[in-house]
C-alpha atoms as a PDB file:
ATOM      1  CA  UNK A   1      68.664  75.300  95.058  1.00  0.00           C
ATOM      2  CA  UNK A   2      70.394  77.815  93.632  1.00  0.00           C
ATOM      3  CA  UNK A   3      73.824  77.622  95.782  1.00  0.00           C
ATOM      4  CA  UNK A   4      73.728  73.633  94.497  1.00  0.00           C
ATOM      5  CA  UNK A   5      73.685  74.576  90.725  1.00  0.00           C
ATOM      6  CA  UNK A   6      69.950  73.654  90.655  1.00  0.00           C
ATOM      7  CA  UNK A   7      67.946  75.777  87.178  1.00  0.00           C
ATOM      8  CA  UNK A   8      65.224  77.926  89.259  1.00  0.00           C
ATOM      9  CA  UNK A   9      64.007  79.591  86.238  1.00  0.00           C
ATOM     10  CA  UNK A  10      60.899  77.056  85.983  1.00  0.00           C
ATOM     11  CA  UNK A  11      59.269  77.409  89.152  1.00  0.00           C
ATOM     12  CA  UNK A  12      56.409  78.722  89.603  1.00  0.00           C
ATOM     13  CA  UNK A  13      55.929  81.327  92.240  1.00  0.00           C
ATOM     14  CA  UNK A  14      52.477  82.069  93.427  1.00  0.00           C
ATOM     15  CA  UNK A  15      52.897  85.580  96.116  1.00  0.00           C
ATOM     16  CA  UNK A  16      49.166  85.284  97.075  1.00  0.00           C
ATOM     17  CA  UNK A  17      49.466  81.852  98.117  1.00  0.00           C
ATOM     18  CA  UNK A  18      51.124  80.743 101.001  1.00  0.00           C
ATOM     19  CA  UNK A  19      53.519  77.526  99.942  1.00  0.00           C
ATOM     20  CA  UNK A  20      52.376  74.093 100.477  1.00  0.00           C
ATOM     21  CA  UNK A  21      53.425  72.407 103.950  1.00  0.00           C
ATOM     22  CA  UNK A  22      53.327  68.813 105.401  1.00  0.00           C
ATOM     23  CA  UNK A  23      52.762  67.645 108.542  1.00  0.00           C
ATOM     24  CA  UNK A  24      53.998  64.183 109.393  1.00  0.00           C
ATOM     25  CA  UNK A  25      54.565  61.904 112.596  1.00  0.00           C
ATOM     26  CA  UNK A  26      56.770  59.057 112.739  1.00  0.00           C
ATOM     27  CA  UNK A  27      55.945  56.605 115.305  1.00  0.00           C
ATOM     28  CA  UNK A  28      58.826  54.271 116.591  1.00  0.00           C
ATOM     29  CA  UNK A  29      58.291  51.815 114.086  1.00  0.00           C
ATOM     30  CA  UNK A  30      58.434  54.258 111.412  1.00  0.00           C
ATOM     31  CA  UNK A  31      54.760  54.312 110.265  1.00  0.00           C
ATOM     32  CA  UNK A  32      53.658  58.001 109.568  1.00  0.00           C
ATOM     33  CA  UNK A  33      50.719  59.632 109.415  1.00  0.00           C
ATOM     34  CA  UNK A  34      50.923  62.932 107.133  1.00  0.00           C
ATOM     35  CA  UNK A  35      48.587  65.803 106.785  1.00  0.00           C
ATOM     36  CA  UNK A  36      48.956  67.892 103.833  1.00  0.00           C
ATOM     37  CA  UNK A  37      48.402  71.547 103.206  1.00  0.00           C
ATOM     38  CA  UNK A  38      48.536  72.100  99.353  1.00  0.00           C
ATOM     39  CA  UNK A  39      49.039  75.726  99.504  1.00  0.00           C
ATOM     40  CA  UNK A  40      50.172  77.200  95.991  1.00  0.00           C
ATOM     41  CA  UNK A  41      50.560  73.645  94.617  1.00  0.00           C
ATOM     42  CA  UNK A  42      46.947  73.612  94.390  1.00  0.00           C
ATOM     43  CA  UNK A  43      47.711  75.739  91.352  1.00  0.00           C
ATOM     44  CA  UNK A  44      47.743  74.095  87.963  1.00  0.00           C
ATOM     45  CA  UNK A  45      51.222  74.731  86.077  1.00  0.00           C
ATOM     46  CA  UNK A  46      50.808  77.839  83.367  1.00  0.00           C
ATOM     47  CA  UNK A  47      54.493  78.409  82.504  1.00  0.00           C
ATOM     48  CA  UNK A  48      55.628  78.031  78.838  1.00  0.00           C
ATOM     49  CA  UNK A  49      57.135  73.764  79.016  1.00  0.00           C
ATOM     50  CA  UNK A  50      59.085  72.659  76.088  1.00  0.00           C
ATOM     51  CA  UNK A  51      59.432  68.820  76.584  1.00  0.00           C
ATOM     52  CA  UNK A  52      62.145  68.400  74.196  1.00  0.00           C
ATOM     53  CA  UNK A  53      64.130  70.005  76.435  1.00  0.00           C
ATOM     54  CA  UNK A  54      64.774  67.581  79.116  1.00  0.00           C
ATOM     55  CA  UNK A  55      66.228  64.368  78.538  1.00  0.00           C
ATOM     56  CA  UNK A  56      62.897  62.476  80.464  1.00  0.00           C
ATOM     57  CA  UNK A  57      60.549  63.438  83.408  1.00  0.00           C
ATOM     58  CA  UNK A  58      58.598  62.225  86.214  1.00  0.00           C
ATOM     59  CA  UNK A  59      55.278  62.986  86.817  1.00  0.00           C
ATOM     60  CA  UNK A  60      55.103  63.073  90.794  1.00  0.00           C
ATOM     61  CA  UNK A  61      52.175  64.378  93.581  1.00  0.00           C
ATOM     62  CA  UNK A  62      51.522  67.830  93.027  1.00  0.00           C
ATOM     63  CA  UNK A  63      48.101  69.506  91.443  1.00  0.00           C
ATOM     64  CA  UNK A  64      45.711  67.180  90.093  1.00  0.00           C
ATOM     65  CA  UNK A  65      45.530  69.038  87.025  1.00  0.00           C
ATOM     66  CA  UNK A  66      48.912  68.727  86.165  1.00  0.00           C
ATOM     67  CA  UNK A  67      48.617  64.942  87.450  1.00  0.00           C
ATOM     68  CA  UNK A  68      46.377  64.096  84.755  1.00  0.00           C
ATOM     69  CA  UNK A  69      48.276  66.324  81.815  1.00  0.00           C
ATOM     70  CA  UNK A  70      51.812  65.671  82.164  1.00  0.00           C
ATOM     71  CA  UNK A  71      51.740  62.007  81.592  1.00  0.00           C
ATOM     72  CA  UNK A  72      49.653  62.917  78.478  1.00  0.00           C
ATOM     73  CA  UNK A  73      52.200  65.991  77.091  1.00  0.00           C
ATOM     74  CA  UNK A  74      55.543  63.834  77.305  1.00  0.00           C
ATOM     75  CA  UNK A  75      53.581  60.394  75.879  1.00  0.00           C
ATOM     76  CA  UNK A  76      52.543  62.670  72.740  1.00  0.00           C
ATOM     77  CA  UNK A  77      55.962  64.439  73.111  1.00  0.00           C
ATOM     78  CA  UNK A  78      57.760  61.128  72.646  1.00  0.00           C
ATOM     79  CA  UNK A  79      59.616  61.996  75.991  1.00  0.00           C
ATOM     80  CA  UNK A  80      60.562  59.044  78.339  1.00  0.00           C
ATOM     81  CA  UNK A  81      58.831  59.563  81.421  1.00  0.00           C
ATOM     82  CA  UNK A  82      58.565  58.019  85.137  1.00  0.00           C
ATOM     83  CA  UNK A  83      55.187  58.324  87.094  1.00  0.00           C
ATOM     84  CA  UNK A  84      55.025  58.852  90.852  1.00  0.00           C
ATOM     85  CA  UNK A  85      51.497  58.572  92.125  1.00  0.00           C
ATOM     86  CA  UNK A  86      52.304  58.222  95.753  1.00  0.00           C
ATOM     87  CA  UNK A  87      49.693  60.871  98.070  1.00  0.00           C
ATOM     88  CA  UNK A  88      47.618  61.342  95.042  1.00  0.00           C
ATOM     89  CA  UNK A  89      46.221  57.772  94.674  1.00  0.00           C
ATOM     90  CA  UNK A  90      43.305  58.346  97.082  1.00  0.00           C
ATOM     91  CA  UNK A  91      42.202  61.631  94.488  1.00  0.00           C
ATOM     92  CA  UNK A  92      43.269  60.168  91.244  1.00  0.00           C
ATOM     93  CA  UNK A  93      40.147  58.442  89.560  1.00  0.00           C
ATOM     94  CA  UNK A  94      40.674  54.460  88.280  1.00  0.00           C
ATOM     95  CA  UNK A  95      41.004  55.631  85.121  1.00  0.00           C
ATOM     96  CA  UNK A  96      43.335  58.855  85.705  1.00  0.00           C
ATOM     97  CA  UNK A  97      45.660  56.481  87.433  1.00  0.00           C
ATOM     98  CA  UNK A  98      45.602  54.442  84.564  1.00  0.00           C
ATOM     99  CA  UNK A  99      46.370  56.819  82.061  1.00  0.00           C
ATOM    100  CA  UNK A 100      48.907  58.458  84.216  1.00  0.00           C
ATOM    101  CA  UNK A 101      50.450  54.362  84.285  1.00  0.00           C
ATOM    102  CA  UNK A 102      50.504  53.590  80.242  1.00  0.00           C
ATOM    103  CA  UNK A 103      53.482  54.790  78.287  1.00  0.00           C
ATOM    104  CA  UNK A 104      55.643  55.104  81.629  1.00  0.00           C
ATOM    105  CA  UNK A 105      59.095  53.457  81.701  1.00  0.00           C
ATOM    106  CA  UNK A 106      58.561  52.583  85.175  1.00  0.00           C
ATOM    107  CA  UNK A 107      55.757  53.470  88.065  1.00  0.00           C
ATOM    108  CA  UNK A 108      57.399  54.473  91.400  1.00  0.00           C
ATOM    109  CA  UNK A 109      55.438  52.944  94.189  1.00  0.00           C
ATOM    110  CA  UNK A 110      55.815  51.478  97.510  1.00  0.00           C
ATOM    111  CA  UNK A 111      54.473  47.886  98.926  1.00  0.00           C
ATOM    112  CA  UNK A 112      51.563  49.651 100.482  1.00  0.00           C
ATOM    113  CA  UNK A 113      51.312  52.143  97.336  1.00  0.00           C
ATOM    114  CA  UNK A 114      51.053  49.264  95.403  1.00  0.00           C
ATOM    115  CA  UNK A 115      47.871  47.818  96.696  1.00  0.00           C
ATOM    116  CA  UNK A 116      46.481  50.882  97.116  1.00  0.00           C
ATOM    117  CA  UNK A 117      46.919  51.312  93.073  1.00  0.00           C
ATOM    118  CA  UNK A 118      45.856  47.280  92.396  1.00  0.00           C
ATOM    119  CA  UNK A 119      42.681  47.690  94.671  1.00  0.00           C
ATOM    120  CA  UNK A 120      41.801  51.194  92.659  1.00  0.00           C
ATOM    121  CA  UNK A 121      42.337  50.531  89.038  1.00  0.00           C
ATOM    122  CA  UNK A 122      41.371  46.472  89.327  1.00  0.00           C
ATOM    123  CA  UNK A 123      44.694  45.225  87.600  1.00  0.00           C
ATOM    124  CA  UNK A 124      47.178  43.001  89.231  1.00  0.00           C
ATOM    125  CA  UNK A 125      50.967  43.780  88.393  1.00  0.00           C
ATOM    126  CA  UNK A 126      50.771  41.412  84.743  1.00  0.00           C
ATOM    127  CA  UNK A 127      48.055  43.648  83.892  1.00  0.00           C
ATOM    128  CA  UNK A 128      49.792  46.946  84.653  1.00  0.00           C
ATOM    129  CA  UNK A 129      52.886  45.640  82.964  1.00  0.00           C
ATOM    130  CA  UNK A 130      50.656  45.841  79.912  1.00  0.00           C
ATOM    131  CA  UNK A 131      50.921  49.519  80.398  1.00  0.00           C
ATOM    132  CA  UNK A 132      54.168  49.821  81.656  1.00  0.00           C
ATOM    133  CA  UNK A 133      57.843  48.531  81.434  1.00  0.00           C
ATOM    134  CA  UNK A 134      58.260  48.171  84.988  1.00  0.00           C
ATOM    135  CA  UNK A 135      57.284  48.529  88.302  1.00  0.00           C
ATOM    136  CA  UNK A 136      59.755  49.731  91.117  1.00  0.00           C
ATOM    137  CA  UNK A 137      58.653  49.199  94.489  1.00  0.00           C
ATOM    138  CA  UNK A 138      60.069  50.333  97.338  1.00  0.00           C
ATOM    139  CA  UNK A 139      60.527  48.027 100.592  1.00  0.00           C
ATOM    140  CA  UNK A 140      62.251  50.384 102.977  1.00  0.00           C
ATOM    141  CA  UNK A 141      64.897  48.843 104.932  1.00  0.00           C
ATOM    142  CA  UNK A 142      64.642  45.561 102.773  1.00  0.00           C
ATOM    143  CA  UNK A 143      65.681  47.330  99.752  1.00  0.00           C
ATOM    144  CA  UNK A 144      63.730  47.174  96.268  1.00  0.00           C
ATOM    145  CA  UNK A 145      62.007  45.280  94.006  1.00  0.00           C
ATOM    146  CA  UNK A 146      62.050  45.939  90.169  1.00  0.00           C
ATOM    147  CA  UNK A 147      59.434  44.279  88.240  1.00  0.00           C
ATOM    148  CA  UNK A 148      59.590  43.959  84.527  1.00  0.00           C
ATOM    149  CA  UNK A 149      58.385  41.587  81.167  1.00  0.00           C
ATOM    150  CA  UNK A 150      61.123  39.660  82.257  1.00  0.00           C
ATOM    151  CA  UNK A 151      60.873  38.990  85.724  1.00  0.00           C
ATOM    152  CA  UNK A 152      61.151  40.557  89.436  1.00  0.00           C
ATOM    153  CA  UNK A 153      64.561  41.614  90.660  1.00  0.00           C
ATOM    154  CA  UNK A 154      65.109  41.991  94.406  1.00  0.00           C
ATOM    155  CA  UNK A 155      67.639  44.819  94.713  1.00  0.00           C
ATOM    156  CA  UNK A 156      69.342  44.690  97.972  1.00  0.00           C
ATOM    157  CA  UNK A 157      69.602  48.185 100.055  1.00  0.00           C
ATOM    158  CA  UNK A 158      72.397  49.981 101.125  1.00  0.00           C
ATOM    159  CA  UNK A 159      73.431  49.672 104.673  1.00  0.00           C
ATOM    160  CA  UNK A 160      72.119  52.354 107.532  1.00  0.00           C
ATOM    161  CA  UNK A 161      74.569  53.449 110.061  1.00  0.00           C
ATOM    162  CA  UNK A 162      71.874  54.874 112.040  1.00  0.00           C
ATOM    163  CA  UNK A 163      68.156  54.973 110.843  1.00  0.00           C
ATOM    164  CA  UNK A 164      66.765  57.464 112.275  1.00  0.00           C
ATOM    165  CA  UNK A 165      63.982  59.311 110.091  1.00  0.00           C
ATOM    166  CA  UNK A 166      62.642  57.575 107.213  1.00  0.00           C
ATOM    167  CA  UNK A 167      60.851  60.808 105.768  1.00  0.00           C
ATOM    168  CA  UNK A 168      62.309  61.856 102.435  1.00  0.00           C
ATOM    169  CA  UNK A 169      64.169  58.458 101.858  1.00  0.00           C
ATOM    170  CA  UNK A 170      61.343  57.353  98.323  1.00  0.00           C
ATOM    171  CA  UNK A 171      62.280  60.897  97.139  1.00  0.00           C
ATOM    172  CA  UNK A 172      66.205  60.305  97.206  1.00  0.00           C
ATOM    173  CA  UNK A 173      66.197  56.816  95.963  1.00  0.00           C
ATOM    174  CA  UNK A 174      63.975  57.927  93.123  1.00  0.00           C
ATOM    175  CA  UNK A 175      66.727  60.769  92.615  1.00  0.00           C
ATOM    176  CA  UNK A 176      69.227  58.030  92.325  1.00  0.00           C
ATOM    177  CA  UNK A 177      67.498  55.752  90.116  1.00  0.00           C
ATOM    178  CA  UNK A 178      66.893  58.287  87.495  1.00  0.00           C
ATOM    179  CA  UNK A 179      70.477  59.483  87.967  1.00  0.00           C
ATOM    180  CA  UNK A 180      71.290  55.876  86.594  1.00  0.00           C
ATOM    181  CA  UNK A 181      68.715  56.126  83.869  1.00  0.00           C
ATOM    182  CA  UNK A 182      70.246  59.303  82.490  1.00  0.00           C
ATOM    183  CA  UNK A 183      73.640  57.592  82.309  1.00  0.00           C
ATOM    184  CA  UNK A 184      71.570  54.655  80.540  1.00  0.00           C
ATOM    185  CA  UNK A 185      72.168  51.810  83.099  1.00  0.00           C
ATOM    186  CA  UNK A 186      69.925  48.893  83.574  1.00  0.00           C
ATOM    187  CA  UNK A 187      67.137  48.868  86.007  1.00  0.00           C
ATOM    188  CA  UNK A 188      68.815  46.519  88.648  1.00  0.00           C
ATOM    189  CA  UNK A 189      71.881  49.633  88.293  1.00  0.00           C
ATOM    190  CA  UNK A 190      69.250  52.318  89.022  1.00  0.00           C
ATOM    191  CA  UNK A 191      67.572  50.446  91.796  1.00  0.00           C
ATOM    192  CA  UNK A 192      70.862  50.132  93.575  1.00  0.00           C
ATOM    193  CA  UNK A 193      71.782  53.982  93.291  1.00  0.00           C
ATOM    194  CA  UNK A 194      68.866  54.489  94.110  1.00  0.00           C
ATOM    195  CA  UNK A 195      69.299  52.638  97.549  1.00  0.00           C
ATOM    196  CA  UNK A 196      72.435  54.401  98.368  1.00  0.00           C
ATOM    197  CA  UNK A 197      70.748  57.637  97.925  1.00  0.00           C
ATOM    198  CA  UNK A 198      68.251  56.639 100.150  1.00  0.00           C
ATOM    199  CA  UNK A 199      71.084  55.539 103.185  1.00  0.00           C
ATOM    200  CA  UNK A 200      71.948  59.037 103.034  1.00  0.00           C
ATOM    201  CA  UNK A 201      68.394  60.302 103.898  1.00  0.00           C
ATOM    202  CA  UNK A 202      67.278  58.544 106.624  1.00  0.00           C
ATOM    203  CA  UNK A 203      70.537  58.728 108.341  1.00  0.00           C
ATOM    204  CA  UNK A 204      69.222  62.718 109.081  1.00  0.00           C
ATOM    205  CA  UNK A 205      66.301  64.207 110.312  1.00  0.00           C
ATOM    206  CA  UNK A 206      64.270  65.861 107.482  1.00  0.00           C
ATOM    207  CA  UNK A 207      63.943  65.307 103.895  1.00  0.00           C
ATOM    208  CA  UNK A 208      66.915  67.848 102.242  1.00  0.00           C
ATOM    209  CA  UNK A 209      68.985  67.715 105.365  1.00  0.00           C
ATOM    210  CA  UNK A 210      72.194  65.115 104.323  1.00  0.00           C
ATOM    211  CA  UNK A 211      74.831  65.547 101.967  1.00  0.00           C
ATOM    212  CA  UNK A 212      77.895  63.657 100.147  1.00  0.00           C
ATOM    213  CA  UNK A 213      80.335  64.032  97.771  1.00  0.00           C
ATOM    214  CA  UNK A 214      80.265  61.403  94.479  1.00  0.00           C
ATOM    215  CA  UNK A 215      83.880  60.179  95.703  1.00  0.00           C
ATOM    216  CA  UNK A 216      81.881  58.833  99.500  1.00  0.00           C
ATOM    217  CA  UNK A 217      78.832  58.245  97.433  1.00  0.00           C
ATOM    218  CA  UNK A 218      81.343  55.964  95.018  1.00  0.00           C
ATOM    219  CA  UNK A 219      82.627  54.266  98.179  1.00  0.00           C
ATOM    220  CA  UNK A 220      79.114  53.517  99.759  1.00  0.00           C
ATOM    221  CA  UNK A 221      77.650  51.763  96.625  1.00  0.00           C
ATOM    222  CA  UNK A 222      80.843  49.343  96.287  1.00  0.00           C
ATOM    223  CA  UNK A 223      80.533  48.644 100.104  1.00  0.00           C
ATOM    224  CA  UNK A 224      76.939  47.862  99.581  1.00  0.00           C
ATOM    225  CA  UNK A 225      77.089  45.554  96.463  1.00  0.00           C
ATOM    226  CA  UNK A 226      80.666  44.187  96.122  1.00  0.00           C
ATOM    227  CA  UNK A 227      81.255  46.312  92.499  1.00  0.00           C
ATOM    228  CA  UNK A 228      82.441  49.115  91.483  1.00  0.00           C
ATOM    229  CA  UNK A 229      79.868  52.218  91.242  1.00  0.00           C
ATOM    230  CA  UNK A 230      78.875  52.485  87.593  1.00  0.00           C
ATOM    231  CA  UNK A 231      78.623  56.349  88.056  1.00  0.00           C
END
């Protein structure tokens, strides 16, 4: 993290703990089955945070305790924030996942995520959108679909060369799609970054394990959508 210009000064380093690890298989068809070891990010999160610091946040799987408080601290903060229930839906109480939901700019789910959330809080996607501005939902290889107020937005994905592990692809198009939203671009803007990113990831084995430069990243988005990259 450090070699990539990446602040380490916030993490939190627990020397008793051993560090959490996953476990997943990938079948042919790329369904997984994951077991989780949550290690040190059991842990609820004790450092010092100063919200106004950061331009917005995500709240994403980690401690339950910090599931439940984050979305609370940047809502009375006044800090744009994305939520990111993914693994932690099955744990999360109806009504933990709902206040995690309300006040988000946008929930990060896939399809299957998003059923899982509908059958456990009871609301369809009108009623979350009372709660949120949007839902983004992930549809692997088919690309994304942004739902909003307005409408649903099918966002078409980025071509794969070679597809050949899918793990680590929701984390790099949500990396891309907030790259967008810090450089204030619509939705439909983030969702295709977002899809880019995510070409890069399952082109490797592993989550962490591709790499590009902005100038190839540039290339790849106008190749993908016919337009210039608005980054």
């Amino acid at each position: 993290m450090r070699d990539t210009g990446i602040d380490t000064e916030s993490i939190q380093i627990s020397s008793d703990t051993p560090t959490a690890s996953a476990y997943i298989i990938t079948d042919q068809d790329d369904n997984q089955i994951a077991a989780f070891s949550s290690g040190a990010g059991d842990r609820a999160y004790t450092m010092a945070i100063d919200p106004h610091s950061f331009a917005l946040a995500i709240a994403s799987p980690g401690c339950l305790d910090d599931m439940v408080a984050m979305p609370r601290l940047f809502r009375e903060s006044g800090v744009p924030f994305f939520y990111d229930p993914w693994q932690r839906i099955p744990t999360l109480s109806r009504e933990q996942l709902i206040d995690g939901i309300t006040g988000a700019e946008a929930v990060f789910v896939n399809d299957y995520e998003m059923k899982l959330i509908e059958e456990r809080t009871g609301l369809d996607e009108k009623t979350l959108l009372e709660k949120t501005e949007a839902l983004v939902i992930t549809l692997g290889a088919e690309g994304s679909r942004i739902i909003t107020h307005e409408g649903a937005k099918e966002v078409a994905p980025a071509v794969v060369a070679d597809a050949i592990d899918p793990t680590g692809a929701g984390d790099a198009y949500r990396a891309g799609f907030l790259k967008g939203r810090l450089a204030s671009l619509s939705l439909e803007a983030c969702g295709k970054l977002g899809g880019v990113s995510a070409a890069y990831a399952v082109e490797k084995y592993g989550t962490q394990n591709h790499t590009f430069t902005l100038d190839e990243f540039r290339l790849r988005y106008t190749r993908a959508h016919g337009e210039d990259c608005p980054i």
